[in-house]
N, C-alpha and C. Protein backbone atom coordinates (compact mmCIF):
# COMPACT_ATOMS: atom_id res chain seq x y z
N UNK A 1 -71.64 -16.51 55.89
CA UNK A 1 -72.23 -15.86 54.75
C UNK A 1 -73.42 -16.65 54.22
N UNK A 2 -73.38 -17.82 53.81
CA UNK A 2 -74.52 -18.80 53.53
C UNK A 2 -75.52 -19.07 54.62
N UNK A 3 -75.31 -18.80 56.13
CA UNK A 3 -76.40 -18.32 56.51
C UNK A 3 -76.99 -17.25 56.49
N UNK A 4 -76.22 -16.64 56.50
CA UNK A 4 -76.86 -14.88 55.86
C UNK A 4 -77.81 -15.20 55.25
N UNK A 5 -77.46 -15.59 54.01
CA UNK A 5 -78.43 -15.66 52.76
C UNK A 5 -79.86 -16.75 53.08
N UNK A 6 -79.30 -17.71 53.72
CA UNK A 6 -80.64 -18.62 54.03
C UNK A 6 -81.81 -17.75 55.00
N UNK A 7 -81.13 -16.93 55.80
CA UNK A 7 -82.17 -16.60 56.79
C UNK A 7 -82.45 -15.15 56.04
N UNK A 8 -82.08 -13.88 55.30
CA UNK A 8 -82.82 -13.77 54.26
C UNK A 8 -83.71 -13.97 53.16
N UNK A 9 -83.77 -15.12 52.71
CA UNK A 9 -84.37 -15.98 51.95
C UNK A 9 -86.10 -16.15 52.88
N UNK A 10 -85.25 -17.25 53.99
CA UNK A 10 -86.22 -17.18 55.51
C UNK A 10 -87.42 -16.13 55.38
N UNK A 11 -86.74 -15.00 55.35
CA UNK A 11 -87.71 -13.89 55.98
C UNK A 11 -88.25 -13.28 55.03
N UNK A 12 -88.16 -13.75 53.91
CA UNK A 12 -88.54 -12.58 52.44
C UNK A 12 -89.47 -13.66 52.15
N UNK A 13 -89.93 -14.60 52.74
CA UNK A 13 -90.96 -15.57 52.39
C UNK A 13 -90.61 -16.63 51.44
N UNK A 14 -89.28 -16.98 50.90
CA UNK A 14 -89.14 -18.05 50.05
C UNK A 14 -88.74 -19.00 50.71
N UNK A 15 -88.69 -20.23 50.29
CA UNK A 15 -88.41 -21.47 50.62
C UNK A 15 -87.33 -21.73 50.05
N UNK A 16 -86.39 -22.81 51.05
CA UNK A 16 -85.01 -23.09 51.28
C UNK A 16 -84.94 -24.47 51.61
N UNK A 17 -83.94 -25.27 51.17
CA UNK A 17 -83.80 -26.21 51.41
C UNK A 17 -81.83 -26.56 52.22
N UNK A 18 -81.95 -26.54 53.02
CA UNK A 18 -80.79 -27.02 53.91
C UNK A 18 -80.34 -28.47 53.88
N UNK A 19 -78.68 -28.97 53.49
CA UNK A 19 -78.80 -30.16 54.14
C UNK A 19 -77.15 -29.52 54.55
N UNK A 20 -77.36 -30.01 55.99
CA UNK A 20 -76.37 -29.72 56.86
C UNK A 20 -75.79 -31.11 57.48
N UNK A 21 -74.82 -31.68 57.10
CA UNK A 21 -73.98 -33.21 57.36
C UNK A 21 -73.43 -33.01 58.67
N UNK A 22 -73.58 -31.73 59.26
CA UNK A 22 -72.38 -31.30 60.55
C UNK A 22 -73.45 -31.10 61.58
N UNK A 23 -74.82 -30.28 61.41
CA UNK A 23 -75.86 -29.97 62.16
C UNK A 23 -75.97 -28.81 62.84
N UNK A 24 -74.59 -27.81 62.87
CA UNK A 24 -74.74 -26.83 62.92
C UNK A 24 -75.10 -26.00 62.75
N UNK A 25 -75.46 -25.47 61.76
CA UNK A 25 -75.67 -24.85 60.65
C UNK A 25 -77.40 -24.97 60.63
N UNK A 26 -77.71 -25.74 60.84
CA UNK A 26 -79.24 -26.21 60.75
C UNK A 26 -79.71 -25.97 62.17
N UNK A 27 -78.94 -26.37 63.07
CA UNK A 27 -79.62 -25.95 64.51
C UNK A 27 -79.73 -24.68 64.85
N UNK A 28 -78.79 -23.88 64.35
CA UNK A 28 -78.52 -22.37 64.34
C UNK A 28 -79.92 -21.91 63.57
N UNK A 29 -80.20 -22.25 62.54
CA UNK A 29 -81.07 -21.46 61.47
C UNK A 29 -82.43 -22.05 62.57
N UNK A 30 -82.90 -23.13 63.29
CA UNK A 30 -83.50 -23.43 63.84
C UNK A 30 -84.14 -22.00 64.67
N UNK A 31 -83.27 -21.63 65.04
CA UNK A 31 -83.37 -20.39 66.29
C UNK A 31 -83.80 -18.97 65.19
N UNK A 32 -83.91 -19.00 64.35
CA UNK A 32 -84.27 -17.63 63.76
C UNK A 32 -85.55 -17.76 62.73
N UNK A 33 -86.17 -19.11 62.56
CA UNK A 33 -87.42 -18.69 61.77
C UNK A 33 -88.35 -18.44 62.84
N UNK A 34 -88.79 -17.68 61.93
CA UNK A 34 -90.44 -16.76 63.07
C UNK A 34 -91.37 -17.30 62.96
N UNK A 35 -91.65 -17.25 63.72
CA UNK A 35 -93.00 -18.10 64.35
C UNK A 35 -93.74 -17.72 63.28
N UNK A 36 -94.19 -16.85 62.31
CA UNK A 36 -95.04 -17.22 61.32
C UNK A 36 -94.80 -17.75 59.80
N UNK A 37 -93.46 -18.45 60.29
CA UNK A 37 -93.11 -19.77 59.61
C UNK A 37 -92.56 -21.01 59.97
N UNK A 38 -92.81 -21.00 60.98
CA UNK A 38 -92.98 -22.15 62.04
C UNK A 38 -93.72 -23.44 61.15
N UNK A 39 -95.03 -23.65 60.64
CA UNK A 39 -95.62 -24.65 59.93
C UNK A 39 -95.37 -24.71 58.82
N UNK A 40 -94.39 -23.68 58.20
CA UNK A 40 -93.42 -24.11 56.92
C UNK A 40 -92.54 -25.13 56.66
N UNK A 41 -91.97 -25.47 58.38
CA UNK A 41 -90.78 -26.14 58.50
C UNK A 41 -90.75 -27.53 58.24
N UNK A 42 -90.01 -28.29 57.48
CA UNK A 42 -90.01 -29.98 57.76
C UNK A 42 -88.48 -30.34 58.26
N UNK A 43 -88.53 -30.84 58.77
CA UNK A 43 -87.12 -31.00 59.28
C UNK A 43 -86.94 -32.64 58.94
N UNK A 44 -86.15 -33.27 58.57
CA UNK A 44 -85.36 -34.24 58.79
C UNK A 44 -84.07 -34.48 59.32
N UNK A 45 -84.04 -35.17 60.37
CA UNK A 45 -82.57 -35.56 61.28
C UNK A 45 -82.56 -37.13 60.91
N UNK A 46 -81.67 -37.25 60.00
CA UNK A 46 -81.36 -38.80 59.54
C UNK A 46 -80.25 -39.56 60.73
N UNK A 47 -79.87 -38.51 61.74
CA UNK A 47 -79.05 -38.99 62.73
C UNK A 47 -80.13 -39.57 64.05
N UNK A 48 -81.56 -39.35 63.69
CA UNK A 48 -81.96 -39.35 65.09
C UNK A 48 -83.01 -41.03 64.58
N UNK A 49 -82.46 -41.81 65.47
CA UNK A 49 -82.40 -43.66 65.50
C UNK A 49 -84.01 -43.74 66.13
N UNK A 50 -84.63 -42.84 67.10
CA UNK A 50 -86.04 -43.52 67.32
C UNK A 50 -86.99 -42.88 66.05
N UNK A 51 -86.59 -41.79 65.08
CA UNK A 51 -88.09 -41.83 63.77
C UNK A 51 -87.00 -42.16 62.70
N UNK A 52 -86.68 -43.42 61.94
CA UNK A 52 -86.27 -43.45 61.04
C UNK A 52 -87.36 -43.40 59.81
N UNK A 53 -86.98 -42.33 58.66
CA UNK A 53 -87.47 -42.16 57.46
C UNK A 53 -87.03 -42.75 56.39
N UNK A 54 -88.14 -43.15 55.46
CA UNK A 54 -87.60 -43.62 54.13
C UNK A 54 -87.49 -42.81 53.49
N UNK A 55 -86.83 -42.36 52.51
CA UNK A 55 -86.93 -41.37 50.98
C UNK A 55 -86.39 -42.28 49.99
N UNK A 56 -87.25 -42.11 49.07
CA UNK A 56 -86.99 -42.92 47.96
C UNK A 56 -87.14 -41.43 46.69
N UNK A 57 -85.26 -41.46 46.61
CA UNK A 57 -85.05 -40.19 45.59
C UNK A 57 -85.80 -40.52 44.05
N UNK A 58 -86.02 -42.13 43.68
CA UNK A 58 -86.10 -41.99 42.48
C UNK A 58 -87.48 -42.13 42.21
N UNK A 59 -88.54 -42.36 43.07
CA UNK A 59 -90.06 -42.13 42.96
C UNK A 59 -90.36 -41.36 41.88
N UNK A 60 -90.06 -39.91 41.74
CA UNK A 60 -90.70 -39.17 40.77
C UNK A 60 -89.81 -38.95 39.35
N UNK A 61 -88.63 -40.05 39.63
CA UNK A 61 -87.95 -39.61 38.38
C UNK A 61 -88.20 -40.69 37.08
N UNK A 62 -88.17 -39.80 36.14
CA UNK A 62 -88.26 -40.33 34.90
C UNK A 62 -87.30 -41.67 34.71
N UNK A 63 -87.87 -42.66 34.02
CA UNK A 63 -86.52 -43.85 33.90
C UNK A 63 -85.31 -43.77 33.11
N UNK A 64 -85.24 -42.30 32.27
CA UNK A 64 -84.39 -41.62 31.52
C UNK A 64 -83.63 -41.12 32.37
N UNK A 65 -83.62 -40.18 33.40
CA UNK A 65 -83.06 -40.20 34.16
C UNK A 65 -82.57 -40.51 35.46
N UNK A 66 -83.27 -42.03 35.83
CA UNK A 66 -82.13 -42.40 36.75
C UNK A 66 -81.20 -42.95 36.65
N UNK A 67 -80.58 -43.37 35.85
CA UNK A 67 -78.74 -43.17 36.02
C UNK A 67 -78.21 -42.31 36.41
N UNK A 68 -78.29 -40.37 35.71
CA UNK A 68 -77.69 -39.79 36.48
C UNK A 68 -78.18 -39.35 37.86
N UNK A 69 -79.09 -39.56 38.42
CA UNK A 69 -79.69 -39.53 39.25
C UNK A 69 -78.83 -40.60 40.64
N UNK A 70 -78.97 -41.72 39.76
CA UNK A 70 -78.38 -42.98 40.98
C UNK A 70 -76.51 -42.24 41.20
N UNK A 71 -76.16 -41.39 40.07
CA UNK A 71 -74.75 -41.72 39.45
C UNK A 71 -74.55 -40.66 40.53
N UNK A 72 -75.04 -39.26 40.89
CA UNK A 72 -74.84 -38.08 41.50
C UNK A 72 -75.28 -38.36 42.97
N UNK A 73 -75.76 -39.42 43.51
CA UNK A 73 -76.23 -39.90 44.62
C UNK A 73 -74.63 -40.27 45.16
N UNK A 74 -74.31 -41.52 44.43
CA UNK A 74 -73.01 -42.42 44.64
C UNK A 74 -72.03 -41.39 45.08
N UNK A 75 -72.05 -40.13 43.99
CA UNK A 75 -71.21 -39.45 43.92
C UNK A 75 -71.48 -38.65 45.23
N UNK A 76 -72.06 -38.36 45.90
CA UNK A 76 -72.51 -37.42 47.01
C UNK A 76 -72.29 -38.37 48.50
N UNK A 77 -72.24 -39.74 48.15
CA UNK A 77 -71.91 -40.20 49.47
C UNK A 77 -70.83 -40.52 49.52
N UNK A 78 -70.04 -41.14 48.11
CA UNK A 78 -68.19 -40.87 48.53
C UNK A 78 -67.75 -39.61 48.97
N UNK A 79 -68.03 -38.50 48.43
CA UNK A 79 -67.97 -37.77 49.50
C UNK A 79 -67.79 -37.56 50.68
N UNK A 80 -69.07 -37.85 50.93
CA UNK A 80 -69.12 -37.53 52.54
C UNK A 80 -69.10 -38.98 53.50
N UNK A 81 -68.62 -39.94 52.95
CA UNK A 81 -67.57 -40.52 53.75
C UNK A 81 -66.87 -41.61 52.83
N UNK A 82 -65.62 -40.58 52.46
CA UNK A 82 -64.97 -41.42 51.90
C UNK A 82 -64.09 -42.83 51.94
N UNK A 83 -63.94 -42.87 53.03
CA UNK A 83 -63.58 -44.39 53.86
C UNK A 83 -64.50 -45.12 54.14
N UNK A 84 -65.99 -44.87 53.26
CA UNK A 84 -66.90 -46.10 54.16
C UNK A 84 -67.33 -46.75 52.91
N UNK A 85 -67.34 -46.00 51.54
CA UNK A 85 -68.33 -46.38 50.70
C UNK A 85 -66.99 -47.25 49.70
N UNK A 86 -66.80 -48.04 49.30
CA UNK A 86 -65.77 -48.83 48.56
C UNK A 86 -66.20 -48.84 47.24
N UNK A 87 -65.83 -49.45 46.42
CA UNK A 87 -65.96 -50.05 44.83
C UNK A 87 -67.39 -50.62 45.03
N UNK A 88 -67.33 -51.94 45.60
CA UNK A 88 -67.87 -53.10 45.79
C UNK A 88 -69.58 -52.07 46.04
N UNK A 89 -69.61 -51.24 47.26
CA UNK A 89 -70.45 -50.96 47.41
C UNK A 89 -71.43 -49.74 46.63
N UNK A 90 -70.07 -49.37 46.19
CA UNK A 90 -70.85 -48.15 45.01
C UNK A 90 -71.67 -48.89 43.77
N UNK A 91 -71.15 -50.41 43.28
CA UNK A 91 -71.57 -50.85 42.44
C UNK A 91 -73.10 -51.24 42.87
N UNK A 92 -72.50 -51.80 44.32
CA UNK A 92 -74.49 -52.28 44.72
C UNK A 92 -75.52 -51.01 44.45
N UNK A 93 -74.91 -50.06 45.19
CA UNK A 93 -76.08 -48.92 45.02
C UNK A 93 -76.25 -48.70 43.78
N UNK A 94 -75.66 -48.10 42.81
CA UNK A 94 -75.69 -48.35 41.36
C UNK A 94 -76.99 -48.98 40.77
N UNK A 95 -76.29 -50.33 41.02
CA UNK A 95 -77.60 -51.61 40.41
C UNK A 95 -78.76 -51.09 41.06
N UNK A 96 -78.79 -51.41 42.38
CA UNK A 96 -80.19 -51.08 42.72
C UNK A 96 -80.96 -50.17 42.41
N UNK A 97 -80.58 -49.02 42.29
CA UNK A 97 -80.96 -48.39 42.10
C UNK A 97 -81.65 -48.31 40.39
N UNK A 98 -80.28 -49.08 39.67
CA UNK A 98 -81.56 -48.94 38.27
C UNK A 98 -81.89 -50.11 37.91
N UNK A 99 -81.78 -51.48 38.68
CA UNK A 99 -82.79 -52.80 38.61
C UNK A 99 -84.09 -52.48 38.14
N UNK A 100 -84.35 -53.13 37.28
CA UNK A 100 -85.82 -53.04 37.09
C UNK A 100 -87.13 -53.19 37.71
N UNK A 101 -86.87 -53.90 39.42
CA UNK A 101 -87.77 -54.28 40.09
C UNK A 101 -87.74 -53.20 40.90
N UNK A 102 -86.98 -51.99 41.10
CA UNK A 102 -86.18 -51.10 41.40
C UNK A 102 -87.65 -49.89 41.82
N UNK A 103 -86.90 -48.86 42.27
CA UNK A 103 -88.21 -48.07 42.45
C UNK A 103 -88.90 -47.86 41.12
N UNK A 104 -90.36 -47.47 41.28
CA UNK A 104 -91.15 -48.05 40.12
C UNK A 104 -91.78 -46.26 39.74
């Protein structure tokens, strides 16, 4: 059903943003934009080891809001792997994220 709607979206000319943790879902939708939205596309594969990308989420955010910003991040990668991210390490990301030397 949620691809339904993305590749409607697709074709009615609006823009969509996908993040697919499984890759299915994204490789599939791969196969149905039309070629005259082909140079619409940006793709990021954070799984693929020879183009690693930086994103730095808090670049454009206000310093008011990055806490919840850093806080809904933390929260989005216990998630999605909950056996990897511990106490210890949620606290690092945390800090760093609102250190003052921190993104600027």
């Amino acid at each position: 059903m949620m691809r339904n709607m993305i590749v409607v979206d697709i074709f009615s000319g609006n823009g969509v943003t996908v993040i697919d943790p499984h890759g299915g879902l994204f490789e599939d939708l791969l196969q149905t934009i039309p070629k005259s939205r082909t140079n619409d596309v940006v793709y990021f594969n954070l799984a693929e080891r020879e183009r690693v990308i930086g994103l730095n989420v808090l670049e454009s955010v206000d310093r008011s809001e990055r806490s919840l910003v850093v806080s809904s991040l933390t929260s989005i990668l216990r998630n999605l792997y909950p056996n990897k991210l511990g106490a210890a390490n949620g606290i690092h990301l945390g800090a760093s994220g609102l250190c003052p030397g921190g993104a600027k």
